[in-house]
N, C-alpha and C. Protein backbone atom coordinates (compact mmCIF):
# COMPACT_ATOMS: atom_id res chain seq x y z
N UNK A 1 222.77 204.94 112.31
CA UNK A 1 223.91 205.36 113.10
C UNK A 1 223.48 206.11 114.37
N UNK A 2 222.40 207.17 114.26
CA UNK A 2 221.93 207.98 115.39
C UNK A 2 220.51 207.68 115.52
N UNK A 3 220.02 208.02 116.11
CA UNK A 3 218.50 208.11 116.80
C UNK A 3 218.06 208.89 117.19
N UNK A 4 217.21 209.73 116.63
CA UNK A 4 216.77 210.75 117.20
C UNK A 4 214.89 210.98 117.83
N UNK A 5 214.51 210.89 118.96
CA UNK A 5 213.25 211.17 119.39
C UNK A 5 212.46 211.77 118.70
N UNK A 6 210.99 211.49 118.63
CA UNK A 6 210.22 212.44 118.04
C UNK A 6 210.22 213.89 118.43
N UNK A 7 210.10 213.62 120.12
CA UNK A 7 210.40 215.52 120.97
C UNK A 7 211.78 216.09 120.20
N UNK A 8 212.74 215.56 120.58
CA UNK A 8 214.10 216.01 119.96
C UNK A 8 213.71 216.75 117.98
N UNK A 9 213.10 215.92 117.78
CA UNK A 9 213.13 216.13 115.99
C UNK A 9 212.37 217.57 115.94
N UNK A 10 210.70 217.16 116.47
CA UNK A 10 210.30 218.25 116.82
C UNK A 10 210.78 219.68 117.28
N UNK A 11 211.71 219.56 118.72
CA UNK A 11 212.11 221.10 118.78
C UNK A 11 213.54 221.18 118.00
N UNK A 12 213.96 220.40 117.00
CA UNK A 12 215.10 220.82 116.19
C UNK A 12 214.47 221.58 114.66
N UNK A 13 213.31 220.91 114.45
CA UNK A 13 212.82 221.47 113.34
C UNK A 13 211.89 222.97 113.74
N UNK A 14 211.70 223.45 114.88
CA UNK A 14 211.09 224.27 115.37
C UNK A 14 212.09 225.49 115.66
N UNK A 15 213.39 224.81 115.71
CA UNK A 15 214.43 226.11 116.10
C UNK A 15 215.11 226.16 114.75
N UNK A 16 214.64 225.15 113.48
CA UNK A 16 215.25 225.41 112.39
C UNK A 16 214.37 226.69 111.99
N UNK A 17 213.51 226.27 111.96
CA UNK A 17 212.12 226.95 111.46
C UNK A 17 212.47 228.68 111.78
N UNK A 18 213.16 229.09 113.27
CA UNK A 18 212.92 230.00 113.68
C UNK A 18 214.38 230.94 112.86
N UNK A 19 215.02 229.89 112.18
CA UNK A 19 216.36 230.66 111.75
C UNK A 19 215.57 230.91 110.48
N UNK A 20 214.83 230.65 109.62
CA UNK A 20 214.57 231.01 108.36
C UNK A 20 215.49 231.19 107.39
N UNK A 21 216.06 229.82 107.29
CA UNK A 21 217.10 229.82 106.24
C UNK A 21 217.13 228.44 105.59
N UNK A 22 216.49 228.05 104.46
CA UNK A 22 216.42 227.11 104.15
C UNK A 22 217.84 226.26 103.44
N UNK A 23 218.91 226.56 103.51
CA UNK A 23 220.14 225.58 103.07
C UNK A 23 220.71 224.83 105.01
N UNK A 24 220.13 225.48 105.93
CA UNK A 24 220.73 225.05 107.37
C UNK A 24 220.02 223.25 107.32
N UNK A 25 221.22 222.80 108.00
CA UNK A 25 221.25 221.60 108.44
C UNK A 25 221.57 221.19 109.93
N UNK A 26 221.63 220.13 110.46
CA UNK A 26 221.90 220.18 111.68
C UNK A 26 223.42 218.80 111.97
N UNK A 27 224.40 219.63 112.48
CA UNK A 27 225.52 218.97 112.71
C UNK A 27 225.85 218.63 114.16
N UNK A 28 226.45 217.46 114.18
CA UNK A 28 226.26 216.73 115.34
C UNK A 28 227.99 216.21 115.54
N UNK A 29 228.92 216.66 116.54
CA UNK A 29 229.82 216.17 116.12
C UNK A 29 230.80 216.33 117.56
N UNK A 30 232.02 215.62 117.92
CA UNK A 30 232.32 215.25 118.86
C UNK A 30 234.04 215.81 119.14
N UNK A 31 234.78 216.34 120.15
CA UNK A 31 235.50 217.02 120.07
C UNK A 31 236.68 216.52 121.40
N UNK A 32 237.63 216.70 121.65
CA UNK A 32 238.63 216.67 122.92
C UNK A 32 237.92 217.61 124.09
N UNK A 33 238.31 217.33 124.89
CA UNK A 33 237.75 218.29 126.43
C UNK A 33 236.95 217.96 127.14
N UNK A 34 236.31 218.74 127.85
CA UNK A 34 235.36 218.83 129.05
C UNK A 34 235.65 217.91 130.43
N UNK A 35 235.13 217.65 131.35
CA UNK A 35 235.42 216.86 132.17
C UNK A 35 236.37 215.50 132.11
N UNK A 36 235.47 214.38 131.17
CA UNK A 36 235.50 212.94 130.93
C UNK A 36 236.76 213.29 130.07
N UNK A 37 236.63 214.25 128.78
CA UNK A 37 237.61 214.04 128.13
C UNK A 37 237.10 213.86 126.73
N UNK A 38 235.83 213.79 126.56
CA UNK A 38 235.48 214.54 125.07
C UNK A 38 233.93 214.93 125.51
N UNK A 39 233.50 215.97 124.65
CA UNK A 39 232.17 216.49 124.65
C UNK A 39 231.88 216.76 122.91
N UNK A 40 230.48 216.74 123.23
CA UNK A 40 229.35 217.09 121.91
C UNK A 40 229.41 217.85 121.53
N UNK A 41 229.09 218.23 120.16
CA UNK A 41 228.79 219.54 119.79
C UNK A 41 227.33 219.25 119.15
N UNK A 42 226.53 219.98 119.20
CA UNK A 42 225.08 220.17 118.27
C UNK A 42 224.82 221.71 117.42
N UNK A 43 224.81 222.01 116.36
CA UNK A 43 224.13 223.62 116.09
C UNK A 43 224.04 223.30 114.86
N UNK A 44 223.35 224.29 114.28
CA UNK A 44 223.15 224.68 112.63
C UNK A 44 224.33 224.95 111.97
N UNK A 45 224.10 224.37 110.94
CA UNK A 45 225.76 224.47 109.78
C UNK A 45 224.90 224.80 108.51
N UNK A 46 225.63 225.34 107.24
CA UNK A 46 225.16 225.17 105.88
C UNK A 46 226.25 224.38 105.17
N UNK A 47 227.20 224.50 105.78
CA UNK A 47 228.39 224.05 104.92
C UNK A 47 228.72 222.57 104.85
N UNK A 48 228.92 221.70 104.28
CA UNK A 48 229.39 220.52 104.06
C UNK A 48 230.67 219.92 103.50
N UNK A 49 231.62 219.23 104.02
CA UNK A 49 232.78 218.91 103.46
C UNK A 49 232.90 217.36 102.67
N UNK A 50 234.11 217.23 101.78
CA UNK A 50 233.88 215.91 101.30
C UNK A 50 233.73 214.78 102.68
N UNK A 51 234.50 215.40 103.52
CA UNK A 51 235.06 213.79 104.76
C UNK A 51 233.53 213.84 105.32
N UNK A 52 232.82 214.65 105.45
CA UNK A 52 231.36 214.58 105.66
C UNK A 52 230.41 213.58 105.63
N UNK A 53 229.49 213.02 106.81
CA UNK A 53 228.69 212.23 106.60
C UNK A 53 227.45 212.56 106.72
N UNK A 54 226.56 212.53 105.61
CA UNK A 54 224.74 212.74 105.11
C UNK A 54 223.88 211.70 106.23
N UNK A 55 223.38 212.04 106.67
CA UNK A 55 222.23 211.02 107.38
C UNK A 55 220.74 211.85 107.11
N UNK A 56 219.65 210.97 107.07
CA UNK A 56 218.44 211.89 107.00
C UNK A 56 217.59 211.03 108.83
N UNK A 57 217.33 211.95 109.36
CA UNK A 57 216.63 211.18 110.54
C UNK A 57 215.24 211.80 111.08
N UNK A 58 214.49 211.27 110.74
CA UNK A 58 212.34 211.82 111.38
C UNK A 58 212.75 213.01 110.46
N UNK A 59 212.98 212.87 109.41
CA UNK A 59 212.95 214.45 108.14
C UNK A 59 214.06 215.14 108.52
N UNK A 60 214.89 214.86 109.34
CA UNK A 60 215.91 215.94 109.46
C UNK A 60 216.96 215.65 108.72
N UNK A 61 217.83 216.60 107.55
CA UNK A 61 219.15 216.55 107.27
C UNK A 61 220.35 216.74 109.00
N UNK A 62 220.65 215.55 109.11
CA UNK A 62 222.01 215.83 109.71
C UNK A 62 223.19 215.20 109.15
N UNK A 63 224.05 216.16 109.60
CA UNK A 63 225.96 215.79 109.21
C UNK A 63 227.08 215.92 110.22
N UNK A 64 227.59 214.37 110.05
CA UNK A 64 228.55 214.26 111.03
C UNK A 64 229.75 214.19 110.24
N UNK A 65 231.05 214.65 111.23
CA UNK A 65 231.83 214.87 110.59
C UNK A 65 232.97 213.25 110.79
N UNK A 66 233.43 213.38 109.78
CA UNK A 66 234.11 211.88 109.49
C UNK A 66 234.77 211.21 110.92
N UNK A 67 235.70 212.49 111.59
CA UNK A 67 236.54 212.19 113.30
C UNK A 67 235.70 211.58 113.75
N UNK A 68 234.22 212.29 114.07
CA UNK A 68 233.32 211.92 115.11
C UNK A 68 232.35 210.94 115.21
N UNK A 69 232.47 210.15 113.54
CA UNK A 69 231.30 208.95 113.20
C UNK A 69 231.90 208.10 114.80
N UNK A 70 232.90 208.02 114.88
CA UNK A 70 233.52 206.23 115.69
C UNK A 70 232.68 206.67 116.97
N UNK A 71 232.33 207.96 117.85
CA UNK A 71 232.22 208.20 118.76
C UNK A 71 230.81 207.96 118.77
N UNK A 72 229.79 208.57 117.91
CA UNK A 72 228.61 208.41 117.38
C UNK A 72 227.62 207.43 117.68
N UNK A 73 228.07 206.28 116.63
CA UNK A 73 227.14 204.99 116.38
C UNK A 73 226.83 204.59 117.65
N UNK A 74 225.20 204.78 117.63
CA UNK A 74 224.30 204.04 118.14
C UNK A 74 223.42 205.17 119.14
N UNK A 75 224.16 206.75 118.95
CA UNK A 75 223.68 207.35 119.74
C UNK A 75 222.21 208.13 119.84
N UNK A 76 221.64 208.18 121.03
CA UNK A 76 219.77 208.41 121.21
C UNK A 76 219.53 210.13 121.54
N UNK A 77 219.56 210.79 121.16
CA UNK A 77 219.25 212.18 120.93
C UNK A 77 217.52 212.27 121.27
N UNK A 78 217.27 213.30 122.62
CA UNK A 78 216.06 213.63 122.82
C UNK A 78 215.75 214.52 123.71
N UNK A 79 214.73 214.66 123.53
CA UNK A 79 214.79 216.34 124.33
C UNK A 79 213.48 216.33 125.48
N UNK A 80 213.71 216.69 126.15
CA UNK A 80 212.82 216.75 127.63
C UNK A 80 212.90 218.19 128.47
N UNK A 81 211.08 218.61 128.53
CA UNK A 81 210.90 219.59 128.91
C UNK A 81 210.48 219.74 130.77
N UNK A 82 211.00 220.15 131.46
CA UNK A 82 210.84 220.29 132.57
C UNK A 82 210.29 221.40 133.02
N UNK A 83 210.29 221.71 134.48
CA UNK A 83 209.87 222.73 135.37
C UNK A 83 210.59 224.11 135.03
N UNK A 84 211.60 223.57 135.42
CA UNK A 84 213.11 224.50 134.93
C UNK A 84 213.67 224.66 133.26
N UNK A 85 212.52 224.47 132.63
CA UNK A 85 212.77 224.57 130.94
C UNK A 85 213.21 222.88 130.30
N UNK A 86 213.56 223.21 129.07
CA UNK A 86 213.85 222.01 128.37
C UNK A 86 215.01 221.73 127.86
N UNK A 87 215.56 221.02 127.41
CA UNK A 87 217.27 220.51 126.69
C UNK A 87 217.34 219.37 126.49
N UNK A 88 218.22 219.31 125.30
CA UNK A 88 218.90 217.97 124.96
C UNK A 88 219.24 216.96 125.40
N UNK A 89 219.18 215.90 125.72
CA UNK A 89 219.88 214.71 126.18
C UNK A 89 220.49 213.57 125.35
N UNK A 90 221.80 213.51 125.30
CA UNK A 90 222.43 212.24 124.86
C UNK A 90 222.40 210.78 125.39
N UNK A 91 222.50 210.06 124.86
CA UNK A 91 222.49 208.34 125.69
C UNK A 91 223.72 208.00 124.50
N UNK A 92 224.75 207.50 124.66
CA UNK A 92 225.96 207.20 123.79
C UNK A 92 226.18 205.79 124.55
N UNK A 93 225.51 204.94 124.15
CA UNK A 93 225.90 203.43 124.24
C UNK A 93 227.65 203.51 124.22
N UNK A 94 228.45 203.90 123.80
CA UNK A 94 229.88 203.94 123.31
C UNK A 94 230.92 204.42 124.97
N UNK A 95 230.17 205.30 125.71
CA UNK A 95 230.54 206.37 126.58
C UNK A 95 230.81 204.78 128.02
N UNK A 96 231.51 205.20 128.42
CA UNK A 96 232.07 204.68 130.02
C UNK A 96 232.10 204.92 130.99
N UNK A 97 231.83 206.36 130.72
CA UNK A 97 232.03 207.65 131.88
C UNK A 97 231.73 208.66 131.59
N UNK A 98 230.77 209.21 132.25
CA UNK A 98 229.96 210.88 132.03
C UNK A 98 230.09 211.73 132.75
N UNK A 99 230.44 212.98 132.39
CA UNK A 99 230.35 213.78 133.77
C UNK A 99 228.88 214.64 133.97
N UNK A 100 228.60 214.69 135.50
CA UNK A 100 227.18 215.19 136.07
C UNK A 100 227.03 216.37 134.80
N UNK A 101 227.70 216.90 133.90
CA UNK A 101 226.87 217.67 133.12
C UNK A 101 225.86 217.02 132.45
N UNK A 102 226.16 216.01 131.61
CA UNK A 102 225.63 214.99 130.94
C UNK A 102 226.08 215.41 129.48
N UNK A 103 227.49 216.19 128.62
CA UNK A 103 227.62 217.15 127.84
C UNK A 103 229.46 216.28 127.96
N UNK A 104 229.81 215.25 128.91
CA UNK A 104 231.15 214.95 128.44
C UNK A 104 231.32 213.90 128.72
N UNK A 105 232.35 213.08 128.36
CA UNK A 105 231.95 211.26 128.11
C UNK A 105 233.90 210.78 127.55
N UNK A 106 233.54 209.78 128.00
CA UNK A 106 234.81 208.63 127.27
C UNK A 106 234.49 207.44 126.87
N UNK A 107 235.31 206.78 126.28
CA UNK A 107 234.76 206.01 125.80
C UNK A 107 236.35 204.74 126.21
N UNK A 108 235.58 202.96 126.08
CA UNK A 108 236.78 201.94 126.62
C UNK A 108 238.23 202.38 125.76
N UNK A 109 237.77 202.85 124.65
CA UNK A 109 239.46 202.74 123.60
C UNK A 109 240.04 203.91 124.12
N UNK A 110 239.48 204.73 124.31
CA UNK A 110 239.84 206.59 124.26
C UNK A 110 239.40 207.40 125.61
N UNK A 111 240.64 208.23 126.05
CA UNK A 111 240.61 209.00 127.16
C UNK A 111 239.82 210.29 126.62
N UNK A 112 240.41 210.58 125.63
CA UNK A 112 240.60 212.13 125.06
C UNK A 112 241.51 213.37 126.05
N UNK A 113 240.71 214.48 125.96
CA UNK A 113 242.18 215.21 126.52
C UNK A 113 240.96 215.92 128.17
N UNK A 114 240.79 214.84 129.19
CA UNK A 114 240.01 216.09 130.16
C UNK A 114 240.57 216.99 130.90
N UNK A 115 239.61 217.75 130.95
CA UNK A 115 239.88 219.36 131.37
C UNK A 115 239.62 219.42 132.51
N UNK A 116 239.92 220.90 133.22
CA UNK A 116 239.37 221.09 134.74
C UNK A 116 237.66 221.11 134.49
N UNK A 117 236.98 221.03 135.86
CA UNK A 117 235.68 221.38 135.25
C UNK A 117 235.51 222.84 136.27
């Protein structure tokens, strides 16, 4: 369903590492707003619900939440370190339209709800 880079896996298991809590997982999940009209979410969760979806990816537990599978599939998660530091990057095969953040997106079926930026 997702894809995640070796760099990406790497500094996710490195900022797991730094929480020292071994039940954290990493949730990945998709919401109304931002520019385009929906944006990402990424952070540490422990909690899991039934509508919940298990994926294991390069050793990582992640969980998406049931709303956000449709938005999901097929998406490339990776992380790139620059001059100016490092961060996340999405590639969402699904998306139509991004805004210069690179953090909000639409997709052909769905507007969602965009915001001012």
């Amino acid at each position: 369903m997702i894809q995640i880079s070796e760099a990406a896996a790497d500094k996710i298991k490195q900022m797991l590492e730094a929480e020292a809590s071994p039940d954290l997982f990493l949730r990945i999940g998709v919401k109304s707003g931002g520019c385009s009209g929906f944006t990402y979410g990424m952070g540490f969760d422990d909690t899991m619900t039934e509508e919940d979806q298990e994926l294991h990816v390069r050793g990582l537990k992640v969980v998406i939440d049931q709303s956000s599978s449709r938005f999901l599939n097929g998406v490339e998660i990776d992380y790139k370190e620059s001059a100016m530091g490092g961060g996340f990057t999405i590639h969402n095969p699904n998306a139509i339209a991004t805004c210069g953040c690179g953090s909000s997106f639409r997709t052909k079926d769905e507007a969602g709800q965009p915001e001012q930026c």
